[in-house]
N, C-alpha and C. Protein backbone atom coordinates (compact mmCIF):
# COMPACT_ATOMS: atom_id res chain seq x y z
N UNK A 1 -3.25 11.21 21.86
CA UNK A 1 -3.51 11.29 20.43
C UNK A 1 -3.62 9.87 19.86
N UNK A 2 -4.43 9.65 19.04
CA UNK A 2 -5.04 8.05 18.38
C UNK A 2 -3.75 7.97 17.01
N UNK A 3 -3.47 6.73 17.11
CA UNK A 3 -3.01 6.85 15.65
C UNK A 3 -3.82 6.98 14.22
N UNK A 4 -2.95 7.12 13.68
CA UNK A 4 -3.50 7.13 12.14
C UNK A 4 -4.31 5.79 11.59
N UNK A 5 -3.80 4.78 12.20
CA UNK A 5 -4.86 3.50 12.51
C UNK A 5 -6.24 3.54 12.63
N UNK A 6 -6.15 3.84 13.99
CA UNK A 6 -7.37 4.32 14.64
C UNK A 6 -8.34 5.41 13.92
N UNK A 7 -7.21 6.32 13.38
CA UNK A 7 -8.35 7.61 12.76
C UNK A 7 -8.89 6.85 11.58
N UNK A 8 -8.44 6.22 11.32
CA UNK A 8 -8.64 5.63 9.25
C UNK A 8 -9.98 5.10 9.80
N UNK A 9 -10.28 4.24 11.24
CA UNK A 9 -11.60 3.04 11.53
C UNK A 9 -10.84 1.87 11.86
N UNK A 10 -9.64 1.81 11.75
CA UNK A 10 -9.30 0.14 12.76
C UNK A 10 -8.95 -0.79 11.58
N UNK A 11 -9.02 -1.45 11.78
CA UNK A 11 -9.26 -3.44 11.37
C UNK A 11 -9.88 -3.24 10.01
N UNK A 12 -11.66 -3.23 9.97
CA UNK A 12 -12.53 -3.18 8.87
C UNK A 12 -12.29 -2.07 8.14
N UNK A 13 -11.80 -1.04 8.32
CA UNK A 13 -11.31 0.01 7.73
C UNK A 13 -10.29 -0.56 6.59
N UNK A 14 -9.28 -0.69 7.41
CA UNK A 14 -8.04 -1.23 6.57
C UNK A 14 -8.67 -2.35 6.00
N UNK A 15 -9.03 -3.37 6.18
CA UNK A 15 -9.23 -4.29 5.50
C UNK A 15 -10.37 -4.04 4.12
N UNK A 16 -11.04 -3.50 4.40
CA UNK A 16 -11.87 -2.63 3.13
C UNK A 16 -11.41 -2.08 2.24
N UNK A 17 -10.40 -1.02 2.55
CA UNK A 17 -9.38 -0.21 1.61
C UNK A 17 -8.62 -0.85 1.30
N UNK A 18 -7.81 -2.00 1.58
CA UNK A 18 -6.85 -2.55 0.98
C UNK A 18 -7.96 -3.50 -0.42
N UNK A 19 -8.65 -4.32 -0.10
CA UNK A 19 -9.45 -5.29 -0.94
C UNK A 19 -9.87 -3.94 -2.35
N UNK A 20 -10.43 -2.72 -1.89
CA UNK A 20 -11.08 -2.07 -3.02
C UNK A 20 -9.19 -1.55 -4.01
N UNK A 21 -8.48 -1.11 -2.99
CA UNK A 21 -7.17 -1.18 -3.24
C UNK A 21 -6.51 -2.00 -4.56
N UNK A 22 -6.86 -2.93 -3.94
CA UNK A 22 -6.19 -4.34 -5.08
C UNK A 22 -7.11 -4.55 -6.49
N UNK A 23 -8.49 -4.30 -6.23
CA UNK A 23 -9.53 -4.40 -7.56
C UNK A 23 -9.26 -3.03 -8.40
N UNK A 24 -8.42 -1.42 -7.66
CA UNK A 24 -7.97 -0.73 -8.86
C UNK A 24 -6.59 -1.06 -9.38
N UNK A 25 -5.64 -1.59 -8.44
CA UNK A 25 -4.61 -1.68 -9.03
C UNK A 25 -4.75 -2.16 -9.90
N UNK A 26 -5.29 -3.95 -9.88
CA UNK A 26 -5.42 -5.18 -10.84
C UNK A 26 -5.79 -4.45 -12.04
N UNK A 27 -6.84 -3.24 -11.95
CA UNK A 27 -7.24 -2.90 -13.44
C UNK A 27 -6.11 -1.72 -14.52
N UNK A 28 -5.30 -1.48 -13.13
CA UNK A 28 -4.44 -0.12 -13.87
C UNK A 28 -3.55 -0.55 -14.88
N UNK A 29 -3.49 -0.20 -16.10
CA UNK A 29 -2.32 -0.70 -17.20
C UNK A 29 -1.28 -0.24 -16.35
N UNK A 30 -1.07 0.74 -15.98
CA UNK A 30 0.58 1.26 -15.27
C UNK A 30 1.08 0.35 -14.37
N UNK A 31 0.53 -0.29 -13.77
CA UNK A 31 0.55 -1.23 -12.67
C UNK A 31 0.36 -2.44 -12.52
N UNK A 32 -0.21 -2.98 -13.58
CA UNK A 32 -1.08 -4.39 -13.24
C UNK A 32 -0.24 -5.54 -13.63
N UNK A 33 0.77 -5.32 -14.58
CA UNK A 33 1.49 -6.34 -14.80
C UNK A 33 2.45 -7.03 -13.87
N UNK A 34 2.06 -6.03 -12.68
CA UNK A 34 4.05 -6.40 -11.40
C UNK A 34 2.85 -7.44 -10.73
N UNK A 35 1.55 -7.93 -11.02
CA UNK A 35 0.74 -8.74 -10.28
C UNK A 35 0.27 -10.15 -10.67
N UNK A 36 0.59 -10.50 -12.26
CA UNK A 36 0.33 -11.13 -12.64
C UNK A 36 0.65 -13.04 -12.28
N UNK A 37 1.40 -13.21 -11.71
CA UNK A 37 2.02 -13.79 -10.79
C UNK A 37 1.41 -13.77 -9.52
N UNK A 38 1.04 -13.05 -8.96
CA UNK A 38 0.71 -12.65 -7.60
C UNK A 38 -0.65 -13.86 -6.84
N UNK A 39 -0.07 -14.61 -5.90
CA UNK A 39 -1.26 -15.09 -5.25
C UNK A 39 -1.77 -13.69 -4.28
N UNK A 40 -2.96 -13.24 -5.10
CA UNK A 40 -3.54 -11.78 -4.52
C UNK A 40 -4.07 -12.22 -3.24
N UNK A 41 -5.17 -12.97 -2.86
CA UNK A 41 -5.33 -13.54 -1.34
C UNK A 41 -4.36 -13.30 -0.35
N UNK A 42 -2.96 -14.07 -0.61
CA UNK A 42 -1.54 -14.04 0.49
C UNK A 42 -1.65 -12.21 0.11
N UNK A 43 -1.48 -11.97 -0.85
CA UNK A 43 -0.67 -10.46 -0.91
C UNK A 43 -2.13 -9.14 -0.31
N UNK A 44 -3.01 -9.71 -0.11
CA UNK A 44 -4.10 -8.39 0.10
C UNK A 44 -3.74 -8.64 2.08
N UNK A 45 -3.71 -9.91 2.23
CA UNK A 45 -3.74 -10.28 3.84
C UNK A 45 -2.39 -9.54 4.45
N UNK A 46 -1.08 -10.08 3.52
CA UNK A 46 0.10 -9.38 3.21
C UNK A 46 0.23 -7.95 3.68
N UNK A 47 -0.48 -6.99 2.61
CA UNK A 47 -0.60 -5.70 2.76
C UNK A 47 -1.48 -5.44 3.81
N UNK A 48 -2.52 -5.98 4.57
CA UNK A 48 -3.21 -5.86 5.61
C UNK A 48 -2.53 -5.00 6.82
N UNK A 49 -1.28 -6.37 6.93
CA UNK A 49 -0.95 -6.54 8.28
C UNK A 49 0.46 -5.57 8.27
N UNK A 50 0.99 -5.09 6.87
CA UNK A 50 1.72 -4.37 7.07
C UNK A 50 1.11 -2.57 7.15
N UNK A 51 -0.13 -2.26 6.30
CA UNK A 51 -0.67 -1.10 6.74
C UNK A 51 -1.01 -0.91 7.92
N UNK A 52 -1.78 -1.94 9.09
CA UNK A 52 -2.21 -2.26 10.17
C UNK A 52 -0.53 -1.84 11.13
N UNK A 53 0.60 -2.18 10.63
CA UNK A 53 1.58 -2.42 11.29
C UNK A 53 2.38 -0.33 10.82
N UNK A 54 2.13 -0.10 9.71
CA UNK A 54 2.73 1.17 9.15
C UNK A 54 1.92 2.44 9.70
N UNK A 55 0.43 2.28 9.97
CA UNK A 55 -0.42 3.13 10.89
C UNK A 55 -0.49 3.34 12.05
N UNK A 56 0.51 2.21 12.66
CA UNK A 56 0.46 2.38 13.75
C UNK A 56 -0.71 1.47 14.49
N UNK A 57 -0.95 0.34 14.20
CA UNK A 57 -1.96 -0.42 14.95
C UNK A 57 -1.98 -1.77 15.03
N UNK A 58 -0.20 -1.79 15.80
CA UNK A 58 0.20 -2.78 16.24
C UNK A 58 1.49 -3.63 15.39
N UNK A 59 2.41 -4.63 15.38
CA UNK A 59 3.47 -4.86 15.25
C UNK A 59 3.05 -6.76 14.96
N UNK A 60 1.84 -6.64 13.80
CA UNK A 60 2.17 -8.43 13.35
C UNK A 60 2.20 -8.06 12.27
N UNK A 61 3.23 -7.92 11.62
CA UNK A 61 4.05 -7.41 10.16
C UNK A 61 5.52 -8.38 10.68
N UNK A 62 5.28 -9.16 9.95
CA UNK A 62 6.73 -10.21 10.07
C UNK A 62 7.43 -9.83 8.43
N UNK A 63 7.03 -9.27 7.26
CA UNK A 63 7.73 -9.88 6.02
C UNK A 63 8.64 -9.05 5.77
N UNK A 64 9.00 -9.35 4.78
CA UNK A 64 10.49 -8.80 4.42
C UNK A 64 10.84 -7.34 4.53
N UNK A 65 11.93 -6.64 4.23
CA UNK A 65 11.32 -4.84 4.46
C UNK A 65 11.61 -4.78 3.07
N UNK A 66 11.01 -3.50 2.94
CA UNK A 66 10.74 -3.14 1.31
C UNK A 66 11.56 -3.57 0.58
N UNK A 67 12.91 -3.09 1.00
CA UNK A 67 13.60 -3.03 -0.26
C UNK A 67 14.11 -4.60 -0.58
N UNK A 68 13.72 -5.53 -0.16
CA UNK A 68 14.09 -6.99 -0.70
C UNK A 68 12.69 -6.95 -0.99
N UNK A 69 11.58 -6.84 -0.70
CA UNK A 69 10.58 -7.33 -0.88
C UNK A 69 10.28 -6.98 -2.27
N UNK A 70 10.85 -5.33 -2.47
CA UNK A 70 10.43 -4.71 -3.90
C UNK A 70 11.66 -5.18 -5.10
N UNK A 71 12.88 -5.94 -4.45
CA UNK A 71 13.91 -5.71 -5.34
C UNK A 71 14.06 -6.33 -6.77
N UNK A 72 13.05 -7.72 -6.69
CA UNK A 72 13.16 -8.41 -7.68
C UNK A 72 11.89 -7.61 -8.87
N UNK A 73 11.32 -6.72 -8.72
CA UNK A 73 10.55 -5.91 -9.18
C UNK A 73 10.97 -4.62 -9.84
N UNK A 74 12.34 -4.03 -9.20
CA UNK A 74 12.99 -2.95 -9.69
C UNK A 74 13.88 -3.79 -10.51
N UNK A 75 14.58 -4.69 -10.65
CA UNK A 75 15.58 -5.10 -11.53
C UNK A 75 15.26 -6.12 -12.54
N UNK A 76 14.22 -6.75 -12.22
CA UNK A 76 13.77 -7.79 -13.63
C UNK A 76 12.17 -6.79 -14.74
N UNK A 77 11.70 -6.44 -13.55
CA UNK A 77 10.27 -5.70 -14.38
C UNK A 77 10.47 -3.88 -14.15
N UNK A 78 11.35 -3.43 -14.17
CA UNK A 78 11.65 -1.51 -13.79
C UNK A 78 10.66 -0.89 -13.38
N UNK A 79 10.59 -1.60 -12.37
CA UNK A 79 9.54 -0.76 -11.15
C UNK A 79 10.64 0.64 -10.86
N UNK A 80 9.52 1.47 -11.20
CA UNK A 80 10.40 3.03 -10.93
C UNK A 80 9.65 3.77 -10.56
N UNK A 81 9.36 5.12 -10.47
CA UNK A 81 8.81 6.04 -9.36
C UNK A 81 7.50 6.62 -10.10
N UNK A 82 7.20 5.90 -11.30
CA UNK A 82 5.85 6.59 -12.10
C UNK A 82 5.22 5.23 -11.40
N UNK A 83 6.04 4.10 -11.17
CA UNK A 83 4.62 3.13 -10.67
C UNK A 83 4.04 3.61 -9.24
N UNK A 84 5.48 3.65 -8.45
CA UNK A 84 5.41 4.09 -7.13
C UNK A 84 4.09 5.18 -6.94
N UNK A 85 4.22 6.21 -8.16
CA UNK A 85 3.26 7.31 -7.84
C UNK A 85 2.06 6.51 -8.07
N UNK A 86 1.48 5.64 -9.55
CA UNK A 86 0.50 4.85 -9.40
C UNK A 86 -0.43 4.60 -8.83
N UNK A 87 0.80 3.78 -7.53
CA UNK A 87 0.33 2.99 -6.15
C UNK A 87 -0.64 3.92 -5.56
N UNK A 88 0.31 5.12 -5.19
CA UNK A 88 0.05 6.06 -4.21
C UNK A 88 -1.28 6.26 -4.90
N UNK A 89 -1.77 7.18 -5.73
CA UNK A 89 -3.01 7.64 -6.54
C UNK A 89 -3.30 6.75 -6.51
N UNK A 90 -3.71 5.32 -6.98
CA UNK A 90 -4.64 4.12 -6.16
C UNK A 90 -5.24 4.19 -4.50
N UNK A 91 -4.51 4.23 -4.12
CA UNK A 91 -4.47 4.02 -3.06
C UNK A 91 -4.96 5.11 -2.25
N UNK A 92 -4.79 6.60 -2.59
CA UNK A 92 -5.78 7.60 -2.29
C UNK A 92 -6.80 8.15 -3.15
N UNK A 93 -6.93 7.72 -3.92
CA UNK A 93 -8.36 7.31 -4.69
C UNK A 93 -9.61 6.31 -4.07
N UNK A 94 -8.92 5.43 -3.25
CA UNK A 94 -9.85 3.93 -2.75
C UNK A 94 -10.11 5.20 -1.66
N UNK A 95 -9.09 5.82 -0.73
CA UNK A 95 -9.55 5.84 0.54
C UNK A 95 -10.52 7.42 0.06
N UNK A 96 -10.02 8.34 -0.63
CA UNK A 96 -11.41 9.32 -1.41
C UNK A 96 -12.83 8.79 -1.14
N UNK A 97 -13.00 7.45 -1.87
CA UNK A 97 -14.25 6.61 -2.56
C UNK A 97 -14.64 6.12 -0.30
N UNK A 98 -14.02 5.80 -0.07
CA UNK A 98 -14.40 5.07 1.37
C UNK A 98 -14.94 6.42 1.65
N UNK A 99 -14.88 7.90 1.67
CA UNK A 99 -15.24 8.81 2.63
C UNK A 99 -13.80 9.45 3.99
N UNK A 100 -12.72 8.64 3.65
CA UNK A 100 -11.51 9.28 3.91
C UNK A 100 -11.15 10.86 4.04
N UNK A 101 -11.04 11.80 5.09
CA UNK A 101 -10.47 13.03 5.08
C UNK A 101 -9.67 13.36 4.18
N UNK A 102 -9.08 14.36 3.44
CA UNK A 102 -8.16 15.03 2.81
C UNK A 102 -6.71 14.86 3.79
N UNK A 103 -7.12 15.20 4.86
CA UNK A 103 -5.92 15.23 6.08
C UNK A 103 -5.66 14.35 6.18
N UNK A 104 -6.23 13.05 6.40
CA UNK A 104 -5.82 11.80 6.87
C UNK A 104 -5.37 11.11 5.43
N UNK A 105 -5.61 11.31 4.41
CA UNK A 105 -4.97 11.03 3.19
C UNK A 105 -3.73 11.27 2.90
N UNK A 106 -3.69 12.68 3.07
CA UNK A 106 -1.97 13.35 2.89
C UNK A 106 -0.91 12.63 4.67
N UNK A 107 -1.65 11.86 5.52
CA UNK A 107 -1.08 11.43 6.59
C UNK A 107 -0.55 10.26 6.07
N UNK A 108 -1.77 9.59 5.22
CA UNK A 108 -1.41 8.35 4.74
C UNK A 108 -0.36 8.12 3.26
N UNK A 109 0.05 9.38 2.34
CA UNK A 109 0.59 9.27 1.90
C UNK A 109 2.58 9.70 1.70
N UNK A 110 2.37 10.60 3.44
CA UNK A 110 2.99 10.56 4.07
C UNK A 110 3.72 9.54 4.82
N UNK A 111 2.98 8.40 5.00
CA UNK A 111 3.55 7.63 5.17
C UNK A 111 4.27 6.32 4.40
N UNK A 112 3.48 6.62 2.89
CA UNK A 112 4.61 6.29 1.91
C UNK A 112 5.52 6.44 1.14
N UNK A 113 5.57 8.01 1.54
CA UNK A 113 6.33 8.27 1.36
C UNK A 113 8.00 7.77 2.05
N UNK A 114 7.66 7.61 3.00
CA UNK A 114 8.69 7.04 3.96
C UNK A 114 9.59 6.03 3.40
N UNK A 115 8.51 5.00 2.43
CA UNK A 115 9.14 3.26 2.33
C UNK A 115 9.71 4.09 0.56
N UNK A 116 9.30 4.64 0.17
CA UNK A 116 9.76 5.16 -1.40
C UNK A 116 11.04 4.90 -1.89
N UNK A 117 12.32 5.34 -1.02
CA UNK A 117 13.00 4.96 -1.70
C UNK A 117 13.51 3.48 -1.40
N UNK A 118 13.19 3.12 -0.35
CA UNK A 118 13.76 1.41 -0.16
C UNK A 118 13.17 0.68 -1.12
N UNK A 119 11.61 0.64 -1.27
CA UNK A 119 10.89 0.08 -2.55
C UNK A 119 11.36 0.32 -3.94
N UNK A 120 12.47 1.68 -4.24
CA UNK A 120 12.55 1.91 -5.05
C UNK A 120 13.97 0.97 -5.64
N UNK A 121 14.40 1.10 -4.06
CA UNK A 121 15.94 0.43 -4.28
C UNK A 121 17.30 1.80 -4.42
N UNK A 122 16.61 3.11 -4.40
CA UNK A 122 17.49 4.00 -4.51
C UNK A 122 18.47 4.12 -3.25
């Protein structure tokens, strides 16, 4: 069985969806302010290598784990679970627009489900 990596298209896959990824977040009022700060370049390459690493297509994800990574975000700006959902609806919206399965969507949001509450800090 291929991973969820592999099923999404690999490399250019991910790297496509994450870039269209970041041009809805940047525009979402619900969302856009936890970025303003953000060197987006480091953070799209960032999120690359950790979707690449969360799909299952391979292990060069060195950064922090969620819940430090998200913490200064839940306690200075109240990142809480309407952004979290946000993300998610971004994020299966981009992969909709790519031509993404229904199945492989609910795989992929399945799998953020996973990091939810560490990101959340709960």
């Amino acid at each position: 069985m291929s991973t969820l990596y592999e099923r999404l298209g690999g490399a250019g896959a991910v790297d496509l969806a994450v870039d269209k990824f970041y041009d809805k977040v940047l525009t979402d009022a619900r969302i856009k302010h936890f970025f303003v700060n953000t060197d987006m370049a480091k953070q799209r390459h960032h999120q690359k290598l950790f979707l690449t690493y969360a799909f299952g297509g391979g292990n060069g994800y060195n950064g922090r784990n969620m819940r430090a990574a998200h913490a200064h975000l839940v306690d200075k700006m109240g990142l809480d679970e309407t952004h979290f959902n946000a993300v998610v609806e971004n994020l299966a919206s981009t992969l909709t627009e790519l031509g993404v399965s229904d199945e492989l969507i609910g795989e992929v949001a399945a799998v953020a489900a996973t990091v939810k509450t560490d990101v959340l800090g709960l």
